[in-house]
PDB file of N, CA and C in Angstrom:
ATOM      1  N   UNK A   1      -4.059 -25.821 -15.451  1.00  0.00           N
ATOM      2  CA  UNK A   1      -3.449 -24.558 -15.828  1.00  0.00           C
ATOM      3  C   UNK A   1      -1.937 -24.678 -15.708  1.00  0.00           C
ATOM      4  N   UNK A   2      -0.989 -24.256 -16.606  1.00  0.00           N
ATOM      5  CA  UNK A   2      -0.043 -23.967 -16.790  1.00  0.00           C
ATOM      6  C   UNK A   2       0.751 -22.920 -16.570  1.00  0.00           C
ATOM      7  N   UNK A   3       1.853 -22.536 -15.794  1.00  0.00           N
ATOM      8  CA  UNK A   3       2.432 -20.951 -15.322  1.00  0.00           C
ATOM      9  C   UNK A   3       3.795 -21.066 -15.878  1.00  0.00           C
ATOM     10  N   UNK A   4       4.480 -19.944 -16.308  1.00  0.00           N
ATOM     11  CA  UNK A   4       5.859 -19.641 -16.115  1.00  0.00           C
ATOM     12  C   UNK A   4       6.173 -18.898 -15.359  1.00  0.00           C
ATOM     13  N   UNK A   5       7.554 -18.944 -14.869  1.00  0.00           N
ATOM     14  CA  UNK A   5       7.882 -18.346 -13.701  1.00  0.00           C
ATOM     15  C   UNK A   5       9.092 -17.256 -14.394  1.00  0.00           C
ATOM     16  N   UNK A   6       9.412 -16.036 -14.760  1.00  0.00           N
ATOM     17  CA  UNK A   6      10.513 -15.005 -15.401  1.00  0.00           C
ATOM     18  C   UNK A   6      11.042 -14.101 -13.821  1.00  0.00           C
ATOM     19  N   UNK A   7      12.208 -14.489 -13.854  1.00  0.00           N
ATOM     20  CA  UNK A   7      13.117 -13.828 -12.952  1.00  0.00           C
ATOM     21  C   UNK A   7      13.711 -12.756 -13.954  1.00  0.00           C
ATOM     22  N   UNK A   8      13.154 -11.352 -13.086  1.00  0.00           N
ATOM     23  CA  UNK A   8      13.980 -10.229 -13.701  1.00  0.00           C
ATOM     24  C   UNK A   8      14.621  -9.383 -12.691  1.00  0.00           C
ATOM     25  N   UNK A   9      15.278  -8.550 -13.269  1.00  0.00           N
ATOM     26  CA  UNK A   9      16.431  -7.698 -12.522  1.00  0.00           C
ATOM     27  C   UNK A   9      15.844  -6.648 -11.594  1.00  0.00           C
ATOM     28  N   UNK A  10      16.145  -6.521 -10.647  1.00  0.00           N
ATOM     29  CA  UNK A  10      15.518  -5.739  -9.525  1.00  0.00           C
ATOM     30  C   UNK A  10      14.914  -4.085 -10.316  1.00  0.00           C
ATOM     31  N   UNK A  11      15.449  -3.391 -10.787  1.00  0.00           N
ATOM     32  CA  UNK A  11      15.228  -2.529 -11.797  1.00  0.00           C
ATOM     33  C   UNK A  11      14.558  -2.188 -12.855  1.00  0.00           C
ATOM     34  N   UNK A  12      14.292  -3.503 -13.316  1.00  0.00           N
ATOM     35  CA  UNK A  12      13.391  -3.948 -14.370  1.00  0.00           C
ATOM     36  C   UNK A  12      12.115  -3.341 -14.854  1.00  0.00           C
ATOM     37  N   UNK A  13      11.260  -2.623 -15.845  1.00  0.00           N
ATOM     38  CA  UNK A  13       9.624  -2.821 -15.774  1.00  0.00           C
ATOM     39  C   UNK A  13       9.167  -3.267 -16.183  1.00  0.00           C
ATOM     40  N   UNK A  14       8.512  -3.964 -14.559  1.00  0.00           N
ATOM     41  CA  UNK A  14       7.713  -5.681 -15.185  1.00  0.00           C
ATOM     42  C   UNK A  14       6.324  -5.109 -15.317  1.00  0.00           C
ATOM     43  N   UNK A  15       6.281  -4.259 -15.188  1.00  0.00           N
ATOM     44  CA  UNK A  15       4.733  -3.373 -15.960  1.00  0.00           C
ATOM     45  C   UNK A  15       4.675  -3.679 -17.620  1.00  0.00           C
ATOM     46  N   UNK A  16       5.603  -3.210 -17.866  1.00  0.00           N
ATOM     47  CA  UNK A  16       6.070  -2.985 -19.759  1.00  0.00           C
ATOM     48  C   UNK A  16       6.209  -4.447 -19.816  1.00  0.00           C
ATOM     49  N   UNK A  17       6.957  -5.326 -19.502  1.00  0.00           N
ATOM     50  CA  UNK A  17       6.242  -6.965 -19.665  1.00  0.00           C
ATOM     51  C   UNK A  17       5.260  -7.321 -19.830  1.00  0.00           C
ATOM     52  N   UNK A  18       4.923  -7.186 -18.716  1.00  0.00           N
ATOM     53  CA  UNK A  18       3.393  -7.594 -18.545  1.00  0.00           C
ATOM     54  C   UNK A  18       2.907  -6.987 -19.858  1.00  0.00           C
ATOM     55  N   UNK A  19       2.248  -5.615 -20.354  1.00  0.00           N
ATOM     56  CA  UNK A  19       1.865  -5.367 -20.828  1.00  0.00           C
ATOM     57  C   UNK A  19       2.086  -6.116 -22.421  1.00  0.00           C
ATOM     58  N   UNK A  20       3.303  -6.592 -22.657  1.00  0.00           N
ATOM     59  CA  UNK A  20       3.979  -7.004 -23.903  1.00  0.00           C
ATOM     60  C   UNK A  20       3.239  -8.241 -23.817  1.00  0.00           C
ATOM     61  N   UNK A  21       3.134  -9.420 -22.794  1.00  0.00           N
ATOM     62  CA  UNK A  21       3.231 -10.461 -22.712  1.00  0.00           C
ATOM     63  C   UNK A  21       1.567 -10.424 -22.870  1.00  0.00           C
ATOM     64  N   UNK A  22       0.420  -9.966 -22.522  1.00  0.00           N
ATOM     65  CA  UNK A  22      -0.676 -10.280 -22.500  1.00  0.00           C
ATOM     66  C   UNK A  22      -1.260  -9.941 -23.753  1.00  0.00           C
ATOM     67  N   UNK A  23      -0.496  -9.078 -25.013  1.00  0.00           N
ATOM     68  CA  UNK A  23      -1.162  -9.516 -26.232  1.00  0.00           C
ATOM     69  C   UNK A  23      -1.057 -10.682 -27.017  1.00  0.00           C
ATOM     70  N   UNK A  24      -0.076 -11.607 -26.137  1.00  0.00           N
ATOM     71  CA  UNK A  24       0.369 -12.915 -27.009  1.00  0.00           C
ATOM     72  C   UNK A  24      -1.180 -13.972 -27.105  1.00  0.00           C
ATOM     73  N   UNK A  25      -1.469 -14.275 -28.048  1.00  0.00           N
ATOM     74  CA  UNK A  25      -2.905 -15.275 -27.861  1.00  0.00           C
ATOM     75  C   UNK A  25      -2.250 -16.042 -27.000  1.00  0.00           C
ATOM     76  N   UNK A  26      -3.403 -16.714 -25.932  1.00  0.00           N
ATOM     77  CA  UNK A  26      -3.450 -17.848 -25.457  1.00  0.00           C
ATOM     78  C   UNK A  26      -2.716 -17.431 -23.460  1.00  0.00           C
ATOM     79  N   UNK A  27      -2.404 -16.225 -23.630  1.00  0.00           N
ATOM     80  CA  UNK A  27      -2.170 -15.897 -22.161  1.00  0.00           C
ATOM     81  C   UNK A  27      -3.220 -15.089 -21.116  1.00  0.00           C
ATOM     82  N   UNK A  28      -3.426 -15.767 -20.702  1.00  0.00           N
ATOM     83  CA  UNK A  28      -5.216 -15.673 -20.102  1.00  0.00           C
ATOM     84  C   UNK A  28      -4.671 -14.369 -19.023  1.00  0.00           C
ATOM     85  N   UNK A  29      -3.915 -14.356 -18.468  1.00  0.00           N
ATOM     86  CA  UNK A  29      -3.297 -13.497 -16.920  1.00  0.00           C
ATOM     87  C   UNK A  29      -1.972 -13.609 -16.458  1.00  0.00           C
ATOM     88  N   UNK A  30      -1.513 -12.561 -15.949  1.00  0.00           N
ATOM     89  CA  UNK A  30      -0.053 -12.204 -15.558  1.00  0.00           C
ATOM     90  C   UNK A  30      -0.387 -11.491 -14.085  1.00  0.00           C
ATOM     91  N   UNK A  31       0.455 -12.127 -12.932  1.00  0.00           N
ATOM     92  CA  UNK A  31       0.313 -11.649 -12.031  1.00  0.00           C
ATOM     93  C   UNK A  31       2.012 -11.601 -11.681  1.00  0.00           C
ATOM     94  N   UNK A  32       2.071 -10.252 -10.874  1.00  0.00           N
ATOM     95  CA  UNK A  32       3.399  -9.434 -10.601  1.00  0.00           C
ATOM     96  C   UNK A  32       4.007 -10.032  -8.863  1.00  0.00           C
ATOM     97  N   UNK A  33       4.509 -10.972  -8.825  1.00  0.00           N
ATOM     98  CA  UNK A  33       4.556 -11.069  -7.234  1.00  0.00           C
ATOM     99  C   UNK A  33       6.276 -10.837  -7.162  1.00  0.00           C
ATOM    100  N   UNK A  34       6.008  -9.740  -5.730  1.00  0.00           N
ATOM    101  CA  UNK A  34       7.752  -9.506  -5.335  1.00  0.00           C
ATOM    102  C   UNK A  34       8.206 -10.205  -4.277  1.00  0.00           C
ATOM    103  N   UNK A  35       8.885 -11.253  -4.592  1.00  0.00           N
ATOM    104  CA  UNK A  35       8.899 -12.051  -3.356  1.00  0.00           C
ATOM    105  C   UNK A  35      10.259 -11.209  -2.037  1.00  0.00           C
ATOM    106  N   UNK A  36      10.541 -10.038  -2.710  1.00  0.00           N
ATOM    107  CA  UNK A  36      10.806  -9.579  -1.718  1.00  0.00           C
ATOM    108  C   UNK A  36      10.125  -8.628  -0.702  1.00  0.00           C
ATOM    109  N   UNK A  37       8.957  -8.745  -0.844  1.00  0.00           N
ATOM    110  CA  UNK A  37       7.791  -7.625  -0.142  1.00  0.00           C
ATOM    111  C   UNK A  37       6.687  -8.358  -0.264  1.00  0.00           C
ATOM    112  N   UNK A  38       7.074  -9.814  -0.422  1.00  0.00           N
ATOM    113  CA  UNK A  38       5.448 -10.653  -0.321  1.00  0.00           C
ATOM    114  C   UNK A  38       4.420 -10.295   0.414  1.00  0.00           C
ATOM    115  N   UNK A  39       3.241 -10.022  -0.168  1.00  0.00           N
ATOM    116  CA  UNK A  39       1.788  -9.607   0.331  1.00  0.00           C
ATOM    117  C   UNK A  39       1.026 -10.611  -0.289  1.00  0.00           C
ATOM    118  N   UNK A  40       0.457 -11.491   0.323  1.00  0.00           N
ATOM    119  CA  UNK A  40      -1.037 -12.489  -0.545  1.00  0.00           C
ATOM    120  C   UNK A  40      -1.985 -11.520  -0.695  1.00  0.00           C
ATOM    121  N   UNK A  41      -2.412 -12.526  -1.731  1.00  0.00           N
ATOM    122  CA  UNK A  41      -3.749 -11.858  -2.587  1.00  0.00           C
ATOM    123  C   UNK A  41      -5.039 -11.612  -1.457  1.00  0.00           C
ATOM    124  N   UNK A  42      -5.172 -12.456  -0.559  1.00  0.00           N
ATOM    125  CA  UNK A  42      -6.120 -12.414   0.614  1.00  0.00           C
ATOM    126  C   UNK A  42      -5.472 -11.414   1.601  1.00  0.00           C
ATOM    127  N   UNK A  43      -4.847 -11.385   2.036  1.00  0.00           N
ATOM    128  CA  UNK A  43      -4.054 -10.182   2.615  1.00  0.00           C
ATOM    129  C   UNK A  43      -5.014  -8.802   2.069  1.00  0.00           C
ATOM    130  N   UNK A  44      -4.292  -8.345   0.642  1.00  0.00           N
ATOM    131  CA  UNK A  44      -4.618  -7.201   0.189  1.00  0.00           C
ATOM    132  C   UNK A  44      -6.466  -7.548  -0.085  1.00  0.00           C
ATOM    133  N   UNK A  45      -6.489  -8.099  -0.490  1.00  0.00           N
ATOM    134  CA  UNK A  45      -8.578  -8.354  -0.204  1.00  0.00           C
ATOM    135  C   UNK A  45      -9.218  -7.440   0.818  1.00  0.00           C
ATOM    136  N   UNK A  46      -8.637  -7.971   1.751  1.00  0.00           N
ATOM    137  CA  UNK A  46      -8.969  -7.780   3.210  1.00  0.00           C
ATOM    138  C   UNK A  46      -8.718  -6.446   3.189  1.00  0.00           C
ATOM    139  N   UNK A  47      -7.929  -5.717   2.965  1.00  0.00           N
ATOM    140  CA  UNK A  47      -7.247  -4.421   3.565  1.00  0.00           C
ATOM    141  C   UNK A  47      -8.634  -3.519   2.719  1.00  0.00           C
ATOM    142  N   UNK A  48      -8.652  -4.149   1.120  1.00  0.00           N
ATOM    143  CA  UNK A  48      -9.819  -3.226  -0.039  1.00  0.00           C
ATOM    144  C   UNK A  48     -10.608  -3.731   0.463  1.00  0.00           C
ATOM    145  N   UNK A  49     -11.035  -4.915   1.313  1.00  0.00           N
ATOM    146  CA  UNK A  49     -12.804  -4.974   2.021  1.00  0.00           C
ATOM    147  C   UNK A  49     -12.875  -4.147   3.122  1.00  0.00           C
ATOM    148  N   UNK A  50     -11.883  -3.650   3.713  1.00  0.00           N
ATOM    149  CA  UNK A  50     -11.989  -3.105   4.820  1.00  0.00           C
ATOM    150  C   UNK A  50     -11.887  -1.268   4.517  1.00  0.00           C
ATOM    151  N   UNK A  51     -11.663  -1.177   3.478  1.00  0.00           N
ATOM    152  CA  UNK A  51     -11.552   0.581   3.293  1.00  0.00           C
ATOM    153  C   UNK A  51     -12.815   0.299   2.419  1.00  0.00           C
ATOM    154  N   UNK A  52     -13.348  -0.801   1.376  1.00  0.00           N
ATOM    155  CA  UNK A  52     -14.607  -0.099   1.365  1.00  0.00           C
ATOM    156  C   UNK A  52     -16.156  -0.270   2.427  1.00  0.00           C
ATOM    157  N   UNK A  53     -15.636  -1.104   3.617  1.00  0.00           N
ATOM    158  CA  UNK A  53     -16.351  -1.038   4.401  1.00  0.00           C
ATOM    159  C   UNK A  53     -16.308   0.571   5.194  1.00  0.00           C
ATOM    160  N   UNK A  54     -15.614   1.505   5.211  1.00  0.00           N
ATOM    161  CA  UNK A  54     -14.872   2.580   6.044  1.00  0.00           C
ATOM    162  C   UNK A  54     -16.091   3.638   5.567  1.00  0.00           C
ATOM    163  N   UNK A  55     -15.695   3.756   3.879  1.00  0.00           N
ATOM    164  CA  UNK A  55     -16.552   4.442   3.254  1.00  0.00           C
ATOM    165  C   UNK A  55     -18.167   4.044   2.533  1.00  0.00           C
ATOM    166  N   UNK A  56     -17.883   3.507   3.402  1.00  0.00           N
ATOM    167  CA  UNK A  56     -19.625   2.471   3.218  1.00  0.00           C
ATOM    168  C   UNK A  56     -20.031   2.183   1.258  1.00  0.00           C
ATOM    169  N   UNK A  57     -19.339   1.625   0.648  1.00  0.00           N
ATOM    170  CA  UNK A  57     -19.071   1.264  -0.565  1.00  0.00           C
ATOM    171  C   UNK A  57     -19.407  -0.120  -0.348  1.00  0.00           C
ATOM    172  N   UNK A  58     -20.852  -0.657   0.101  1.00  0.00           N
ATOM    173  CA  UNK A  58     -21.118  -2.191   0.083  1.00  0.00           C
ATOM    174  C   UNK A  58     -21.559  -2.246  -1.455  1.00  0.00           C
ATOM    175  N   UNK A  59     -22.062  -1.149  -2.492  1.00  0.00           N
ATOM    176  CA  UNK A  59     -22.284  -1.733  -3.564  1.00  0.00           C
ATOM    177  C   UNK A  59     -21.376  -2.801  -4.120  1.00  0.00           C
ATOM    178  N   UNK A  60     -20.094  -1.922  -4.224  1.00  0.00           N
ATOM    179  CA  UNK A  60     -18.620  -2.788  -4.756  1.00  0.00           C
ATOM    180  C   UNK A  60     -18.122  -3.580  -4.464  1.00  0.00           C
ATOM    181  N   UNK A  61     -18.330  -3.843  -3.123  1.00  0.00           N
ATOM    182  CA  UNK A  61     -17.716  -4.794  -2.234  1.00  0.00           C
ATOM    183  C   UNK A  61     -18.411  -6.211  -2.538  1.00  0.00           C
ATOM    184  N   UNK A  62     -19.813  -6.342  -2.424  1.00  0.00           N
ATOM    185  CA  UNK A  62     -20.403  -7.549  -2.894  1.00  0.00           C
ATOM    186  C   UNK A  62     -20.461  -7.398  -4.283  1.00  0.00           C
ATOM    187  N   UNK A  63     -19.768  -6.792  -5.485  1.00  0.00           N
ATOM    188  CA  UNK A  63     -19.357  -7.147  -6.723  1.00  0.00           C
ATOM    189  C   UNK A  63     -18.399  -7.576  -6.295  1.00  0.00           C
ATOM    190  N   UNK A  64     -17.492  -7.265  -6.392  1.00  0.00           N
ATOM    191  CA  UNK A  64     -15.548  -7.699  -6.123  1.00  0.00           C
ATOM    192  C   UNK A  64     -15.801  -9.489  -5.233  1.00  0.00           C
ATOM    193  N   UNK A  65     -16.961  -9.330  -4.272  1.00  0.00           N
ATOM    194  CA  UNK A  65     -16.805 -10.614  -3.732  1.00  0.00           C
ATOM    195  C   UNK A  65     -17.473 -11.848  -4.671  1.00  0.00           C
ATOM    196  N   UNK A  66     -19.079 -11.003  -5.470  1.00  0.00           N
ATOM    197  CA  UNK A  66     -19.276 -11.792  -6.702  1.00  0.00           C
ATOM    198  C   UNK A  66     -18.189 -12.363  -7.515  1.00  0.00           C
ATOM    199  N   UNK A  67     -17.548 -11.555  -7.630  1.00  0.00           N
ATOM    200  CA  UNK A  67     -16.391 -11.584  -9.337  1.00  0.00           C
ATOM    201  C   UNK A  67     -15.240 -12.665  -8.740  1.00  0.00           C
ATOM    202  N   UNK A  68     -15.018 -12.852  -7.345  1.00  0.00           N
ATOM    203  CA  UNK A  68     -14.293 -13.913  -6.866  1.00  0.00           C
ATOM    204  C   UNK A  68     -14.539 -14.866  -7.007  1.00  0.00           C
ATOM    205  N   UNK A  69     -15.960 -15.207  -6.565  1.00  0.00           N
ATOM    206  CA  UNK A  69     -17.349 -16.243  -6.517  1.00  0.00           C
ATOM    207  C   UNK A  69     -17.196 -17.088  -7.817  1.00  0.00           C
ATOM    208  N   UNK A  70     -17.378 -16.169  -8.812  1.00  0.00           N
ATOM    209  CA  UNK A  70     -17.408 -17.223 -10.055  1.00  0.00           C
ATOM    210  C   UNK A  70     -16.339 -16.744 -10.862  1.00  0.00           C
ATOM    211  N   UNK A  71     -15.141 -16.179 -10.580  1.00  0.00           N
ATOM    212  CA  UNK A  71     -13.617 -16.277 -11.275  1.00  0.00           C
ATOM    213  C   UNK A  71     -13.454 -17.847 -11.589  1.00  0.00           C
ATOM    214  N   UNK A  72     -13.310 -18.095 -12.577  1.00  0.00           N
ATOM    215  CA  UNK A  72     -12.958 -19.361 -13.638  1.00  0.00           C
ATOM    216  C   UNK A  72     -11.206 -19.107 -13.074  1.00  0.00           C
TER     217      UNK A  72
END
């Protein structure tokens, strides 16, 4: 797999990017990381396994952990 890396201006919406950039064929995913408020992806996992453990939401929870399971 192949990534680019786009440095934009603190101000910026990298929403409206994103959104621009994922009708291009051939761009499988765009992920938003602020490396000034870095949070890992396992980090935030944890926090959504743990609120839907709160509200007893195990249906979703072993989907979301499926959909990890076999993420290509």
């Amino acid at each position: 797999m192949k990534s680019l890396k786009i440095n934009i201006e603190e101000n910026f919406d990298a929403e409206k990017l994103k959104e621009v950039l994922l009708q291009i064929k051939g761009i499988d995913s765009i992920e938003i990381i602020d490396e000034e408020n870095p949070e890992s992806e396992l980090k935030k996992a944890f926090a959504k396994t743990k609120e839907q453990f709160k509200k007893g939401d195990y249906e979703t929870l072993v989907n979301d952990i499926f959909d990890i399971l076999t993420k290509k």
